[in-house]
Protein backbone atom coordinates (compact mmCIF):
# COMPACT_ATOMS: atom_id res chain seq x y z
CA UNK A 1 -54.69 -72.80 -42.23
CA UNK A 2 -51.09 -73.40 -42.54
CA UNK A 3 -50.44 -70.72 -45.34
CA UNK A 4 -52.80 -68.19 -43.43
CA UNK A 5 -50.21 -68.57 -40.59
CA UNK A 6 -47.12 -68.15 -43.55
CA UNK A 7 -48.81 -65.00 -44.51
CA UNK A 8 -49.37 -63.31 -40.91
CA UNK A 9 -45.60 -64.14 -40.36
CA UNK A 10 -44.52 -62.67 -43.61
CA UNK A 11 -46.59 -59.72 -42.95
CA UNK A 12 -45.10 -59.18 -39.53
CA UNK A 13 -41.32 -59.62 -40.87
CA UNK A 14 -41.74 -57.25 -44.04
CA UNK A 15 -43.63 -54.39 -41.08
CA UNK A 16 -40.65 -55.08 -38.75
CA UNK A 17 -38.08 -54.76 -41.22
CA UNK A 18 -39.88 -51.34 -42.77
CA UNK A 19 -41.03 -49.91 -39.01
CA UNK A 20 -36.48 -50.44 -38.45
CA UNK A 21 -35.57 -49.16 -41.61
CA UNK A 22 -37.66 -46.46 -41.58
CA UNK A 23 -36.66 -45.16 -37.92
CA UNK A 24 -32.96 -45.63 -38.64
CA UNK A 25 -32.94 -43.00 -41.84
CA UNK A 26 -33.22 -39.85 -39.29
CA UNK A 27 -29.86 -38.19 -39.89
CA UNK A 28 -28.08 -38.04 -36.22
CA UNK A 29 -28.17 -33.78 -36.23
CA UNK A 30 -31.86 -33.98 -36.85
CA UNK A 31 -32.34 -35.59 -33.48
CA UNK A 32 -33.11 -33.02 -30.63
CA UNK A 33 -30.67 -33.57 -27.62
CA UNK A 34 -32.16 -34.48 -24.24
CA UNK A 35 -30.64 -31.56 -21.57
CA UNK A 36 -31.56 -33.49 -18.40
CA UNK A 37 -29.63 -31.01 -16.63
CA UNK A 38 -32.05 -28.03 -17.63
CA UNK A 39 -34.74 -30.52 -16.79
CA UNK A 40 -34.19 -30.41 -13.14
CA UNK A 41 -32.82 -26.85 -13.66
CA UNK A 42 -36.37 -26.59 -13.80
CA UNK A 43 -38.04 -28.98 -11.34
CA UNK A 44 -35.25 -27.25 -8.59
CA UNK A 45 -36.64 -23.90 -9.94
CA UNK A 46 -40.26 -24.98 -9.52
CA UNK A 47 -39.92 -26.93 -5.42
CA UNK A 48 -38.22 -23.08 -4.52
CA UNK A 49 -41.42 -21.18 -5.82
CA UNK A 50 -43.76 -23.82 -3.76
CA UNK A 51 -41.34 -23.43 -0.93
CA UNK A 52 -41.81 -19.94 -1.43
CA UNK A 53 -45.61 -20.16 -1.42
CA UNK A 54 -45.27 -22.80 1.65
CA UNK A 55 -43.26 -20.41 3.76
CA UNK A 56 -45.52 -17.44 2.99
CA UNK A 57 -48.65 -19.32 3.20
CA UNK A 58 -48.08 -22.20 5.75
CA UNK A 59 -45.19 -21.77 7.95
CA UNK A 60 -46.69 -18.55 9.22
CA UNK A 61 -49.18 -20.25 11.45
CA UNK A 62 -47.01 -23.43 12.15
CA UNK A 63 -43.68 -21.54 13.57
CA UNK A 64 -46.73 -20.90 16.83
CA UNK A 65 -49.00 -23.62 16.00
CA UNK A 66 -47.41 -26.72 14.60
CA UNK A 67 -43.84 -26.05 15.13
CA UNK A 68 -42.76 -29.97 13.74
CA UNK A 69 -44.75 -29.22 10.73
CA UNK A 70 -42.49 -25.91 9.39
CA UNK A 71 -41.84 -26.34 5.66
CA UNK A 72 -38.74 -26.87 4.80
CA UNK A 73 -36.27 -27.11 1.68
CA UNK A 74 -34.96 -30.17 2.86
CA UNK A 75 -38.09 -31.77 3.64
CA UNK A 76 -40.98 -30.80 1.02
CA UNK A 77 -40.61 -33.37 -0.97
CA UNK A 78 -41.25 -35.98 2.35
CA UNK A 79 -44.21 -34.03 3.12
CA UNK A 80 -45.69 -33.76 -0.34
CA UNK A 81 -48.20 -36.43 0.44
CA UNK A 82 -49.55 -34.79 3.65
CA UNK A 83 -49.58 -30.99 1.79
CA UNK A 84 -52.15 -32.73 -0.97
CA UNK A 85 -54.05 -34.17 1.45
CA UNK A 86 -54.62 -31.16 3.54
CA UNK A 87 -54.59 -28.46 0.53
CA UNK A 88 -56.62 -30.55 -2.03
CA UNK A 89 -58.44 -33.54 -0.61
CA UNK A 90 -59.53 -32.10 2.91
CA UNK A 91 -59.24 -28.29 1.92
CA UNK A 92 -58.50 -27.48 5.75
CA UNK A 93 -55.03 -25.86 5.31
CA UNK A 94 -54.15 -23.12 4.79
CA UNK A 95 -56.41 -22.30 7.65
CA UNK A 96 -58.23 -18.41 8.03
CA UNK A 97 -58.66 -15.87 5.61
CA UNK A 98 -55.25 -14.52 6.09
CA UNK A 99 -53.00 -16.82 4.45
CA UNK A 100 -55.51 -18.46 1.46
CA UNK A 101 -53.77 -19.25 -1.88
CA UNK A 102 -54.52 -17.48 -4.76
CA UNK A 103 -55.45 -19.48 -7.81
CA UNK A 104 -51.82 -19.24 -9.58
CA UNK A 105 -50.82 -20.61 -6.09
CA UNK A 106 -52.86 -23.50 -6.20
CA UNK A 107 -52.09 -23.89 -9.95
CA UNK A 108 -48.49 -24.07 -8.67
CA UNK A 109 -48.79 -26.71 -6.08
CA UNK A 110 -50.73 -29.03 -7.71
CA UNK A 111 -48.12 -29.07 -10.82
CA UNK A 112 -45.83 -29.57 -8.29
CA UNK A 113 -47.15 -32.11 -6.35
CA UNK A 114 -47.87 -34.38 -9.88
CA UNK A 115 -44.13 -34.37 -10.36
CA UNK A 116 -43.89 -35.62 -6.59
CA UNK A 117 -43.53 -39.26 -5.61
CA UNK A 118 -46.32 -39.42 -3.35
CA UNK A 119 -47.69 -43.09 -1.48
């Protein structure tokens, strides 16, 4: 019993010891640099197009219906939980024929809304 537990331990140093050695021989220009600055280049680029979509779409009924619910750069994000509630779970918004979302529309709201913190 005693040497089976030597042997596990041994294993486990000399897979340790190969698992660093072998993740530390990747040359420094081989590694891909992280841009976090395109990356929310991108998210910034993707909230405009829903805002876009939300102002075409949405706000076009709530200006006369629901002024206190008029989308919003600066509050999107806030009502991200509400707009996948209504859009996806309840499918009651956007209301009429008038004003439905096309399927790339959708397509771009859910995307968004899986990037969104939402309780």
């Amino acid at each position: 019993m005693n040497q089976n537990l030597t042997y596990k331990s041994l294993f486990f140093s000399v897979l340790t010891v190969v698992l660093f050695l072998g993740s530390s021989f990747i040359p420094l220009e081989e590694l891909e640099p992280v841009n976090f600055q395109y990356a929310a280049s991108e998210d910034l680029q993707i909230e405009r197009e829903v805002l876009k979509i939300l102002q075409t779409k949405c706000n076009v009924c709530h200006q006369r219906q629901n002024p206190f619910m008029v989308f919003k750069e600066q509050n999107i994000s806030r009502r991200a939980g509400k707009i996948y509630q209504m859009v996806f779970i309840e499918r009651s918004m956007p209301k009429g024929t008038d004003y439905q979302l096309t399927e790339e529309e959708y397509s771009q709201l859910k995307n968004w809304l899986l990037k969104q913190k939402i309780n």
